[in-house]
N, C-alpha and C. Protein backbone atom coordinates (compact mmCIF):
# COMPACT_ATOMS: atom_id res chain seq x y z
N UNK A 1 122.23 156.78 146.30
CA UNK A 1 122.98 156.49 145.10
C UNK A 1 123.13 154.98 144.95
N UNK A 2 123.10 154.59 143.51
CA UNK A 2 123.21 152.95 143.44
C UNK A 2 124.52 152.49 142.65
N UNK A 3 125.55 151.79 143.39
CA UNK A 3 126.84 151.21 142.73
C UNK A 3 126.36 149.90 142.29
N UNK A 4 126.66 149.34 140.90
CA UNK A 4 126.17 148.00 140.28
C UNK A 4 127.27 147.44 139.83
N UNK A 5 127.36 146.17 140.68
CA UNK A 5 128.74 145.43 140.09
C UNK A 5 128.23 144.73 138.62
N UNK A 6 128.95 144.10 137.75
CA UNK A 6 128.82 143.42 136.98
C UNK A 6 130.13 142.70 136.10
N UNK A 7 129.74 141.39 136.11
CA UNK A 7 130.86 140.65 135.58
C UNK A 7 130.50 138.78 135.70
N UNK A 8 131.58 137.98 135.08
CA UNK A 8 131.12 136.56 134.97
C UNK A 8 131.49 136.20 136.49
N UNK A 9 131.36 135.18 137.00
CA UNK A 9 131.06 134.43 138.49
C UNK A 9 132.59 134.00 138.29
N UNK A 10 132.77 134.23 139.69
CA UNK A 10 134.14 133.98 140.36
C UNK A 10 135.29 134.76 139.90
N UNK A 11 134.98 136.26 140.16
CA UNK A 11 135.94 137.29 139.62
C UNK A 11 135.93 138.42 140.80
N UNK A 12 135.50 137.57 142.09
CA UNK A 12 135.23 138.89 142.94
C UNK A 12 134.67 139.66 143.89
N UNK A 13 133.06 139.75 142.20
CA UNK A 13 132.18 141.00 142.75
C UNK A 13 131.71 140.37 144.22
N UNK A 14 131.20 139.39 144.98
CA UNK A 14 131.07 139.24 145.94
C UNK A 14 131.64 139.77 147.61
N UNK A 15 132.91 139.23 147.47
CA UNK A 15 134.30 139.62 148.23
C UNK A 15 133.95 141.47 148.51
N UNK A 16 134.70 141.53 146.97
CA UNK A 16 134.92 142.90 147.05
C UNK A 16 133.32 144.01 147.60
N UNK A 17 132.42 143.70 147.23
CA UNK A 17 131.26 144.58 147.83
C UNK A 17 130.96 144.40 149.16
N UNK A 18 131.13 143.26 149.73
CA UNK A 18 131.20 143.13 150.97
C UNK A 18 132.00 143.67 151.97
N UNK A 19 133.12 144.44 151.40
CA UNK A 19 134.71 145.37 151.85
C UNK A 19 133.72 146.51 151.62
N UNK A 20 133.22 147.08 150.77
CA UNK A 20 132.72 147.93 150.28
C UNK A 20 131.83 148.80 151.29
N UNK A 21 130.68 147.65 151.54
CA UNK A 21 129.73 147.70 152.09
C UNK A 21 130.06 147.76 153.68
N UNK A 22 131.10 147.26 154.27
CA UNK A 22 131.94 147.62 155.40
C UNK A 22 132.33 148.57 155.62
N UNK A 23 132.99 149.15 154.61
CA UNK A 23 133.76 150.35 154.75
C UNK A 23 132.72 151.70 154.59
N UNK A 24 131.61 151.97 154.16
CA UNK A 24 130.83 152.49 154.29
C UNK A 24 130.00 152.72 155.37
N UNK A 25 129.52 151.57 155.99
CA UNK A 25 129.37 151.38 157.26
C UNK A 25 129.82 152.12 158.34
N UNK A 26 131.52 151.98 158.30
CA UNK A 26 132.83 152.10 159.09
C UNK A 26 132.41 153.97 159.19
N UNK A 27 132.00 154.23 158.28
CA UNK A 27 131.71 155.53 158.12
C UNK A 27 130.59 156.32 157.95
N UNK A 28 129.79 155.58 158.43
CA UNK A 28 128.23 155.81 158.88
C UNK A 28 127.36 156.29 157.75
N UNK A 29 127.64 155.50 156.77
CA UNK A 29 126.51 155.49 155.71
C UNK A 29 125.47 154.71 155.52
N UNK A 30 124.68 154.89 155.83
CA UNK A 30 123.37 153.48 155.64
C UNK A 30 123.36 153.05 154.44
N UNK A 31 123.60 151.82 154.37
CA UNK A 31 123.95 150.73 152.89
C UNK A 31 122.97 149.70 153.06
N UNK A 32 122.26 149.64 151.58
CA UNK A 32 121.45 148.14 151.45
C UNK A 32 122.37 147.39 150.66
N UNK A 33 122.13 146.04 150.63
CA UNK A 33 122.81 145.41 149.56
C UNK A 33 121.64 144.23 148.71
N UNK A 34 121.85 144.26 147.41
CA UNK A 34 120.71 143.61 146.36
C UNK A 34 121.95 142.30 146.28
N UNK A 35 121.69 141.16 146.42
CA UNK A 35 122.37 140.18 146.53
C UNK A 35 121.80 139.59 144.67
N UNK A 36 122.99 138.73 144.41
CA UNK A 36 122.97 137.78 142.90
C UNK A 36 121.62 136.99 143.32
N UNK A 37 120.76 136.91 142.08
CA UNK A 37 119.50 136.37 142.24
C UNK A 37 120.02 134.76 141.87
N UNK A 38 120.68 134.27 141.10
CA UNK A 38 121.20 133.08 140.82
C UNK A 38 120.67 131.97 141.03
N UNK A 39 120.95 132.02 143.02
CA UNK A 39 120.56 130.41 143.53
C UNK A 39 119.02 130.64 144.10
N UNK A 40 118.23 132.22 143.87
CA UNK A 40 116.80 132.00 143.86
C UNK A 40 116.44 131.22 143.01
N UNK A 41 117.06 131.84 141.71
CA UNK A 41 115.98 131.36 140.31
C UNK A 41 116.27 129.89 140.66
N UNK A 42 117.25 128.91 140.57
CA UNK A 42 118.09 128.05 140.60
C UNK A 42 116.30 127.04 141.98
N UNK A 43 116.33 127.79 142.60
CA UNK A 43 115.05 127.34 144.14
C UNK A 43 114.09 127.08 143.55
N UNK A 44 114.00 127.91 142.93
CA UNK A 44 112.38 127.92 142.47
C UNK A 44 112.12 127.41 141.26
N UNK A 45 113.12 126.24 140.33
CA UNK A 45 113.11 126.04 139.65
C UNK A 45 113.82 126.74 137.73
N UNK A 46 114.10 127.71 137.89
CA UNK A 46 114.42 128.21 136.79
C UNK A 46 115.94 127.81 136.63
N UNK A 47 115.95 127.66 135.05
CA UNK A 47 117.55 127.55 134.85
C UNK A 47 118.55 128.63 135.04
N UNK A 48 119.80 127.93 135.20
CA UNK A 48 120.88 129.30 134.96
C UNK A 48 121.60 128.93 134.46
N UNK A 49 122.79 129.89 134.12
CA UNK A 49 124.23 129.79 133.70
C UNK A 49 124.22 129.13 132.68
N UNK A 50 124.78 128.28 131.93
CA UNK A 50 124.65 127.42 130.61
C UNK A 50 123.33 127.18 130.18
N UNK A 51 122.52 127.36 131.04
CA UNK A 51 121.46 126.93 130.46
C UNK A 51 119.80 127.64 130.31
N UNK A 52 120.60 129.02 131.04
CA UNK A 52 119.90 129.83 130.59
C UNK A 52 118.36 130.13 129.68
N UNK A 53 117.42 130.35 130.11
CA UNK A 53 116.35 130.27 128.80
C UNK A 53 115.51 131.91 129.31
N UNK A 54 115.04 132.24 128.21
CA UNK A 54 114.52 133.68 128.05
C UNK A 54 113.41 134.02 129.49
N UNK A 55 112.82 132.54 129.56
CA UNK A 55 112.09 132.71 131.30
C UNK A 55 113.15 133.28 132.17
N UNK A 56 113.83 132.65 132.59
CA UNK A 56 114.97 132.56 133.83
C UNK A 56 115.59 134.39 133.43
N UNK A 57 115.92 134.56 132.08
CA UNK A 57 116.02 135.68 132.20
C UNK A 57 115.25 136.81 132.77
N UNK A 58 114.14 137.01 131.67
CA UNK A 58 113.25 137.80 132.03
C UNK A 58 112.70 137.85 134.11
N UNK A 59 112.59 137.10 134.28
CA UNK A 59 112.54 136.75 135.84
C UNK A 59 113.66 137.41 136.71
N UNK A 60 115.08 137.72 136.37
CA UNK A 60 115.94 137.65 136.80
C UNK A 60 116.54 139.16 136.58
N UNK A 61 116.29 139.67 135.12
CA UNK A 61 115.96 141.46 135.28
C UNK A 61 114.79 141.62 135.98
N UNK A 62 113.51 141.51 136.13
CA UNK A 62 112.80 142.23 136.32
C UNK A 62 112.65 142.00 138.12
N UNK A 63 113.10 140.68 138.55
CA UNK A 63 112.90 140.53 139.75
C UNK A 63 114.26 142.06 140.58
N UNK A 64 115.27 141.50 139.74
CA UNK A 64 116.38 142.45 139.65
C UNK A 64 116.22 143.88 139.70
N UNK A 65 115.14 144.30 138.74
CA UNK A 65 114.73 145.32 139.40
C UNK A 65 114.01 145.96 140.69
N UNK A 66 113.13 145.35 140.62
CA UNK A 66 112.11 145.28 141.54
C UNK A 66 113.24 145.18 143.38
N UNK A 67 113.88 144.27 143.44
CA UNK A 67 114.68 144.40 144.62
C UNK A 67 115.27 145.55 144.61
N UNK A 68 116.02 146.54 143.81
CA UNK A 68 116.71 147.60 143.60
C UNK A 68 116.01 148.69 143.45
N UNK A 69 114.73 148.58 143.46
CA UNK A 69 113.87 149.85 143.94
C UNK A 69 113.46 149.96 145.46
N UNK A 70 113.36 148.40 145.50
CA UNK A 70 112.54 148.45 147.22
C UNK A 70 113.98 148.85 148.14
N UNK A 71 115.35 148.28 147.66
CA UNK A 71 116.49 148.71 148.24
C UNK A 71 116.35 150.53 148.63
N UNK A 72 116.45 150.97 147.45
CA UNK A 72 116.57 152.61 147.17
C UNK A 72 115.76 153.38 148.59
N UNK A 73 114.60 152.75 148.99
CA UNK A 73 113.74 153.33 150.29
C UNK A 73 114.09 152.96 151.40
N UNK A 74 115.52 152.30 151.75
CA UNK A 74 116.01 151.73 153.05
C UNK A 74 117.35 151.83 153.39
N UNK A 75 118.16 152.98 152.42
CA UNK A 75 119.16 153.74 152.26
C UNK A 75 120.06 154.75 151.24
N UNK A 76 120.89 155.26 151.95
CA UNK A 76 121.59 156.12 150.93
C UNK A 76 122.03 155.43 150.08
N UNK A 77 122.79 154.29 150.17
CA UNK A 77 124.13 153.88 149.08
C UNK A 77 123.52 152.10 148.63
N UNK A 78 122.94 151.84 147.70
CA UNK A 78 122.59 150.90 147.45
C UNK A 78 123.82 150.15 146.41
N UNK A 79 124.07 148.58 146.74
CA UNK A 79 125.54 148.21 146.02
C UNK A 79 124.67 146.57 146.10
N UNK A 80 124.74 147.17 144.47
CA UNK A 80 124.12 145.82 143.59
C UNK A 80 125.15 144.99 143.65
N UNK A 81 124.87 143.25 143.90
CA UNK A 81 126.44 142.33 143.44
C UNK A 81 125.58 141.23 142.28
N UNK A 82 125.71 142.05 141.35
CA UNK A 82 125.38 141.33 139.90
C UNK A 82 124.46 141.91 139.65
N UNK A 83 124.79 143.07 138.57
CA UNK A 83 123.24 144.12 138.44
C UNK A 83 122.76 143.34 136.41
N UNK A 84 121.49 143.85 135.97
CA UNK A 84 120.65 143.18 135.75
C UNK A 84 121.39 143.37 134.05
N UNK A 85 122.52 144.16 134.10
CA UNK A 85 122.64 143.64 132.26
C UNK A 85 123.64 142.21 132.43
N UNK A 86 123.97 141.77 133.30
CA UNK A 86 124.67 140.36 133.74
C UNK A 86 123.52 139.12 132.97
N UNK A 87 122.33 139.69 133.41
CA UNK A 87 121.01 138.44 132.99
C UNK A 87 121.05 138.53 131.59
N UNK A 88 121.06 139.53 130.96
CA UNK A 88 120.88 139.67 129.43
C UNK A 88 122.17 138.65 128.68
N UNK A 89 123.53 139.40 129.49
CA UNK A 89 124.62 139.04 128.96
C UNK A 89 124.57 137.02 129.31
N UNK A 90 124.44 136.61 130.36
CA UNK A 90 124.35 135.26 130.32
C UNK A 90 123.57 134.27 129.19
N UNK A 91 122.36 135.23 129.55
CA UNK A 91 121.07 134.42 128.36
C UNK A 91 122.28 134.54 127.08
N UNK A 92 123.05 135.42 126.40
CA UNK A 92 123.41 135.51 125.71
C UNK A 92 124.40 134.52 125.46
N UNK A 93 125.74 134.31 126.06
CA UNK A 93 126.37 132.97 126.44
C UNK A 93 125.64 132.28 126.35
N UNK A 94 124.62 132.00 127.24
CA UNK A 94 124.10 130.26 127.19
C UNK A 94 123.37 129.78 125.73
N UNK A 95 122.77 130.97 125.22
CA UNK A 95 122.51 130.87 123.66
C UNK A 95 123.77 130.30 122.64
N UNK A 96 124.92 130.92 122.97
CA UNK A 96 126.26 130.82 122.02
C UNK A 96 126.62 129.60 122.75
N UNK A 97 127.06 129.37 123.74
CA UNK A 97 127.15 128.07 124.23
C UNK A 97 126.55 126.64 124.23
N UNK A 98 125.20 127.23 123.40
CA UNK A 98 124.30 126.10 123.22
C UNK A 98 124.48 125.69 121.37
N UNK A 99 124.85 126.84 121.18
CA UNK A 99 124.99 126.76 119.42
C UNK A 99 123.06 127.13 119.38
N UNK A 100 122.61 127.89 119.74
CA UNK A 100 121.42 128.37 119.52
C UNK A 100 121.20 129.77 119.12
N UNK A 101 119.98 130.16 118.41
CA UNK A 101 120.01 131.46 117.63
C UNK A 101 118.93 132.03 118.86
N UNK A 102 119.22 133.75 119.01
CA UNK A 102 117.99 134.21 119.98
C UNK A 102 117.19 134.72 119.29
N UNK A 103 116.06 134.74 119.31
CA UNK A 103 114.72 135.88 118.83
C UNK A 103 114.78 137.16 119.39
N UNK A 104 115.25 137.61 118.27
CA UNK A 104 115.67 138.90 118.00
C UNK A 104 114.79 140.36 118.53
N UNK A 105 113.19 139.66 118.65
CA UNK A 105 112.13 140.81 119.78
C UNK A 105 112.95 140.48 121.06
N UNK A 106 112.71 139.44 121.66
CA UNK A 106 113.12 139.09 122.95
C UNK A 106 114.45 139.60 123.33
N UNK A 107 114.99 139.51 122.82
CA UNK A 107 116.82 140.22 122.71
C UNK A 107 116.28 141.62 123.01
N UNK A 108 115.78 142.26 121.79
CA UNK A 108 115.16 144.00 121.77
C UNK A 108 114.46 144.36 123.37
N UNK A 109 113.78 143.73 123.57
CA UNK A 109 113.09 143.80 124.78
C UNK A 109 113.54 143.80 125.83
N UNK A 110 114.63 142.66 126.40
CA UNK A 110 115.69 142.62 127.22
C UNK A 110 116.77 143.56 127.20
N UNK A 111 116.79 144.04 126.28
CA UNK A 111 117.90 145.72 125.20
C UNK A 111 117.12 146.46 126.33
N UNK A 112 115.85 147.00 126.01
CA UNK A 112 115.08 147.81 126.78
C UNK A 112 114.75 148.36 127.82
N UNK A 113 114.45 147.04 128.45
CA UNK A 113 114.60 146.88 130.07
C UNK A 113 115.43 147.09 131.11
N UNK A 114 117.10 146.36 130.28
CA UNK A 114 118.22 146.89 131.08
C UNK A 114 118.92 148.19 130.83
N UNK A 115 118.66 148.75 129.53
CA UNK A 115 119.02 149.83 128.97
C UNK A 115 118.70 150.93 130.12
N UNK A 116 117.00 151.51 130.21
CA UNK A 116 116.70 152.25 130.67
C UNK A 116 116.42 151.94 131.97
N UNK A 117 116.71 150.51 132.61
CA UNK A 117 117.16 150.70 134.32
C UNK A 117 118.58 151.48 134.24
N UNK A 118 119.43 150.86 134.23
CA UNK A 118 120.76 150.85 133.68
C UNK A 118 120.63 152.64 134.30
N UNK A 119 120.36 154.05 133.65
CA UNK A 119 120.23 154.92 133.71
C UNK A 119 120.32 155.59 135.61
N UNK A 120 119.41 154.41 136.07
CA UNK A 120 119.61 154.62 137.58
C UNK A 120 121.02 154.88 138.81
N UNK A 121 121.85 153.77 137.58
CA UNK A 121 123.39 153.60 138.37
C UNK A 121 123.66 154.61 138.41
N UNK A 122 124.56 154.99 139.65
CA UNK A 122 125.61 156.21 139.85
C UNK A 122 126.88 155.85 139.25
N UNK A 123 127.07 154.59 139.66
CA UNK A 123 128.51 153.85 139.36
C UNK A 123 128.65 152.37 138.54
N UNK A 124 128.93 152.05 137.90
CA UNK A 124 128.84 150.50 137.63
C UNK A 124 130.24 150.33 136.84
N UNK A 125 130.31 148.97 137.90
CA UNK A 125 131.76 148.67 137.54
C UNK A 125 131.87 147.06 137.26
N UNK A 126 132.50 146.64 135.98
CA UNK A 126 132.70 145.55 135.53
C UNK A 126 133.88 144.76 135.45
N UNK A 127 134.12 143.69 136.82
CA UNK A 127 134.96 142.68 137.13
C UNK A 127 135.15 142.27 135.69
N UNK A 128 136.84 141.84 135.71
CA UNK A 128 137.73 141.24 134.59
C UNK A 128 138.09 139.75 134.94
N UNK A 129 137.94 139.43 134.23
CA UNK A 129 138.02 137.57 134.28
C UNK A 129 139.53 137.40 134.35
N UNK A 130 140.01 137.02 135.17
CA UNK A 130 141.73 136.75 135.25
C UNK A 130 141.56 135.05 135.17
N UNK A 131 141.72 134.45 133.88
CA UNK A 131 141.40 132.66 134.09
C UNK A 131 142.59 131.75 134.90
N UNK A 132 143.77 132.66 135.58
CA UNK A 132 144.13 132.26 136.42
C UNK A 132 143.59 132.05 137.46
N UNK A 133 142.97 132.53 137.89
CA UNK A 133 142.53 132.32 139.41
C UNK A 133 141.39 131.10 139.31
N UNK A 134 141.49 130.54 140.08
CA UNK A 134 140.09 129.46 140.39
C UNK A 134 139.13 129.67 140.15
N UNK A 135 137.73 128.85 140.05
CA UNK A 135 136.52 129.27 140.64
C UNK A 135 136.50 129.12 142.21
N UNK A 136 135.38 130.57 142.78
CA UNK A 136 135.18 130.58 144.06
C UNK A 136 134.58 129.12 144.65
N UNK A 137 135.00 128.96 145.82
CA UNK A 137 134.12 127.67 146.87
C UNK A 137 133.32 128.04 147.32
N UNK A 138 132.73 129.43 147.82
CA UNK A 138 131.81 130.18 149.05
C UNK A 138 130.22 129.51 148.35
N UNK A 139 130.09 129.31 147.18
CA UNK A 139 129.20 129.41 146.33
C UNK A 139 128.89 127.95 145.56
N UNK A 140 128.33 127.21 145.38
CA UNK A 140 127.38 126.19 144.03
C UNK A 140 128.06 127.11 142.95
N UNK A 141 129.09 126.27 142.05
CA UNK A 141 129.36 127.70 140.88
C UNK A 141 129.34 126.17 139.91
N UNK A 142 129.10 126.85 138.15
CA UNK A 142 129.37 125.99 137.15
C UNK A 142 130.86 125.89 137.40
N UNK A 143 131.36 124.97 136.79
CA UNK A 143 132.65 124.88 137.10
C UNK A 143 133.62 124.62 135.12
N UNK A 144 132.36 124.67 135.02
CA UNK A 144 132.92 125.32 133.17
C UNK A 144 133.25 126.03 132.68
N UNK A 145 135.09 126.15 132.64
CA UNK A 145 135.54 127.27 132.86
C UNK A 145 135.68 127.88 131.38
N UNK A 146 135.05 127.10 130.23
CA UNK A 146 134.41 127.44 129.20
C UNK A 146 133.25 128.66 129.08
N UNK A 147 132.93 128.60 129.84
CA UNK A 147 131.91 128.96 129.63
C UNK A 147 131.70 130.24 130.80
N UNK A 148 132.38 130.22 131.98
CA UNK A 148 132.66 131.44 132.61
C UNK A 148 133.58 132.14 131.84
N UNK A 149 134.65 132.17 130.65
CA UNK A 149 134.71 132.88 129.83
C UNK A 149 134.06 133.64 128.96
N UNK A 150 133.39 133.31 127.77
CA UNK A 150 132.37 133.02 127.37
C UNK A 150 131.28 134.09 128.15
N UNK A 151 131.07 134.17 129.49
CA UNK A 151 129.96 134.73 130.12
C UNK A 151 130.54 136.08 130.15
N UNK A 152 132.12 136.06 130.44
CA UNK A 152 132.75 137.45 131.09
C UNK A 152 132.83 138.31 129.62
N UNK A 153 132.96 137.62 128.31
CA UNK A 153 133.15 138.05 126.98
C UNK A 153 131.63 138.91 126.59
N UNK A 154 130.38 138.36 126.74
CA UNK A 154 129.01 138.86 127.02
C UNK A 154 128.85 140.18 127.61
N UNK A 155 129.19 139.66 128.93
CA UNK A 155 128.88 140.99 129.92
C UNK A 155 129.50 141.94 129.35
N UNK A 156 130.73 142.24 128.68
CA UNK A 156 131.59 143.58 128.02
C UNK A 156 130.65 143.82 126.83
N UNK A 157 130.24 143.07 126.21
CA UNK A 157 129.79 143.10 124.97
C UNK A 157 127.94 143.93 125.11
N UNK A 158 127.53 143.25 126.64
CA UNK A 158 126.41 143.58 126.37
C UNK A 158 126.43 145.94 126.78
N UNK A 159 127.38 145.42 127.85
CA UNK A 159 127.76 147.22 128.84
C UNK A 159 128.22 147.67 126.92
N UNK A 160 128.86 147.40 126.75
CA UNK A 160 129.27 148.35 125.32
C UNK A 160 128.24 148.60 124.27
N UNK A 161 127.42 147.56 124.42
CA UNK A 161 126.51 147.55 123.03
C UNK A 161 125.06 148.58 123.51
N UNK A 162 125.29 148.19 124.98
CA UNK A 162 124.32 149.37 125.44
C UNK A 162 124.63 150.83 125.56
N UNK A 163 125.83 151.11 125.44
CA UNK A 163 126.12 152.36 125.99
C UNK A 163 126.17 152.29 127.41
N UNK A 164 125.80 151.37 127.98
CA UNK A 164 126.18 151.84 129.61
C UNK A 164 127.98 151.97 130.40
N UNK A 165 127.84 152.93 130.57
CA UNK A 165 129.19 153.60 131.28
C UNK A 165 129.51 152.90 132.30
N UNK A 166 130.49 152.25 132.18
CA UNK A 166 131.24 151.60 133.43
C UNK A 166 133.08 151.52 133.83
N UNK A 167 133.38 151.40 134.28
CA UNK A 167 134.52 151.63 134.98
C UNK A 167 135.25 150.18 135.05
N UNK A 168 136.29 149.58 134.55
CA UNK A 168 136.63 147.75 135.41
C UNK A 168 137.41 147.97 136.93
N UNK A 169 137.15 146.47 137.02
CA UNK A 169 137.40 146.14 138.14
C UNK A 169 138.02 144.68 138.28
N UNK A 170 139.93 145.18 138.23
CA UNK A 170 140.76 144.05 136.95
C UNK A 170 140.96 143.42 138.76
N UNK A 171 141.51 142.04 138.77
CA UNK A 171 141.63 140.94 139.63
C UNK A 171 142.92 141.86 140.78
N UNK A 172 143.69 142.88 140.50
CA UNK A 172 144.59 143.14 140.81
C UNK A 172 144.54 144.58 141.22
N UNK A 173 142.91 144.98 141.59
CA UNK A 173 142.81 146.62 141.26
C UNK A 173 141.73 146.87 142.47
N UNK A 174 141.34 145.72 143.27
CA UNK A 174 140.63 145.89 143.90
C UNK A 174 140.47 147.38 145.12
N UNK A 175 141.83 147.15 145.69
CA UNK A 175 142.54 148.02 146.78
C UNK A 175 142.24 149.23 145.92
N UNK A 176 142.67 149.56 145.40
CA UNK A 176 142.81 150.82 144.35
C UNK A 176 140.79 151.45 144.04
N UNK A 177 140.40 150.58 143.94
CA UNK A 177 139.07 150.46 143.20
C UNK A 177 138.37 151.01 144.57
N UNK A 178 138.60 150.03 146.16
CA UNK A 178 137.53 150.66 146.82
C UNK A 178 138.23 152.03 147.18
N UNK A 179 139.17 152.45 147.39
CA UNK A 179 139.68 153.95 147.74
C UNK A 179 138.85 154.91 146.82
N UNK A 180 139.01 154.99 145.48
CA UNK A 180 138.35 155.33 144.66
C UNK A 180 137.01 155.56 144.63
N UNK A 181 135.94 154.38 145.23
CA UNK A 181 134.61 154.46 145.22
C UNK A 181 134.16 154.92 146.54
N UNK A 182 134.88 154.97 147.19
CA UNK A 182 135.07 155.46 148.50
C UNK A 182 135.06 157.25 148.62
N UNK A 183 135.74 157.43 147.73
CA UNK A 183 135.96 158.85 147.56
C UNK A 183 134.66 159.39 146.45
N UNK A 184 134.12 158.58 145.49
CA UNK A 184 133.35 158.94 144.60
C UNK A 184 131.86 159.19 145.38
N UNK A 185 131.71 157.86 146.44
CA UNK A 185 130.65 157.88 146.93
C UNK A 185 130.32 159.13 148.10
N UNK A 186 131.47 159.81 149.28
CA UNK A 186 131.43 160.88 149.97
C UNK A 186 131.39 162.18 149.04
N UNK A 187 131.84 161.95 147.98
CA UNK A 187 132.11 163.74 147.17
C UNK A 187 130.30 163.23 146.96
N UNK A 188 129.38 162.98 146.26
CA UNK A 188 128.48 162.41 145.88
C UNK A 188 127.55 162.74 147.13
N UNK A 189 128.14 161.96 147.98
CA UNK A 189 126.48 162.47 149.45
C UNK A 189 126.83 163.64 149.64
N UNK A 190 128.12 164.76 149.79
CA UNK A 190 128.46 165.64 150.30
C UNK A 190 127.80 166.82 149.45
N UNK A 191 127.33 166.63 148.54
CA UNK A 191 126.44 167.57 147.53
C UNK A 191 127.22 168.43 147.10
N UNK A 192 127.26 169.57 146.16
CA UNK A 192 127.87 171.01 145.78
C UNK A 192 128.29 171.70 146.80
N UNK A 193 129.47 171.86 146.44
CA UNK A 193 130.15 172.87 147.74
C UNK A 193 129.33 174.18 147.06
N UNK A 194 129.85 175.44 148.15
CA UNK A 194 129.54 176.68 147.92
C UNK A 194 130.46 177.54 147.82
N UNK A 195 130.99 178.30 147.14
CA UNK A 195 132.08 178.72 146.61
C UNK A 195 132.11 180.58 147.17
């Protein structure tokens, strides 16, 4: 089964999947984890975050995918931390943030791609931007807190506009959240009872 976090940077999803991914463990589930592609693209040259361009995207779902299949053959419980409608939703910010218009195939296409991955999740749950809290240190983060708004406003916009079903995951709900996925994920391996 595959849990997909999604939400703007420094709300979390990191922390919290890593509890996640412990506590699963703790209980003898074999867990992969698909880590934020971010500071690849960022290596190898591609832009991110503000500055976003339809390359860096496209690169960033599809690589996105591609890790989350090879995950799927090296355990039960696969727990995405930044699953791939995050890439759509950024390109999207960094477009509005730029005062730039998108091409409207390329948009459709990126629609497409994450749409019908998207279908794979068991669970996907979308971190809430609390603009109290800081940005994280663990991490190289933009520190435009413009614009990590802005990103977290996207990501809702893009999960809604797709239809993809997700669950939040508010700054204050964490505790609550892994009990919950905790319980979703054992009813889930434990298959149909027999009555």
């Amino acid at each position: 089964m595959t849990i997909a976090l999604t939400g703007t940077h420094s709300t979390g999803k990191t922390t919290w999947i890593k509890r996640l991914a412990n506590e699963l463990r703790r209980n003898r589930i074999d867990v992969e984890m698909v880590a934020d592609l971010g500071l690849q693209a960022q290596q190898i040259g591609l832009p991110i975050l503000s500055d976003h361009t339809w390359a860096s995207t496209l690169w960033i779902i599809t690589r996105g995918i591609s890790n989350e299949i090879e995950a799927w053959t090296k355990a039960d419980v696969v727990l995405i931390d930044r699953s791939v409608p995050d890439a759509l939703a950024y390109y999207e910010a960094a477009l509005e943030y730029r005062g730039q218009s998108a091409d409207p195939h390329r948009i459709e296409h990126f629609e497409d791609l994450v749409a019908n991955h998207c279908f794979n999740y068991d669970l996907t749950l979308r971190t809430v931007l609390d603009p109290r809290l800081p940005l994280g240190v663990s991490k190289a983060r933009d520190t435009d807190i413009e614009f990590r708004a802005l990103a977290n406003l996207h990501v809702k916009k893009v999960l809604n506009r797709l239809d993809i079903e997700h669950d939040t995951l508010p700054a204050d709900g964490h505790e609550r959240a892994l009990v919950e996925t905790m319980a979703f994920v054992k009813g889930c391996l434990s298959g149909p009872t027999m009555t």
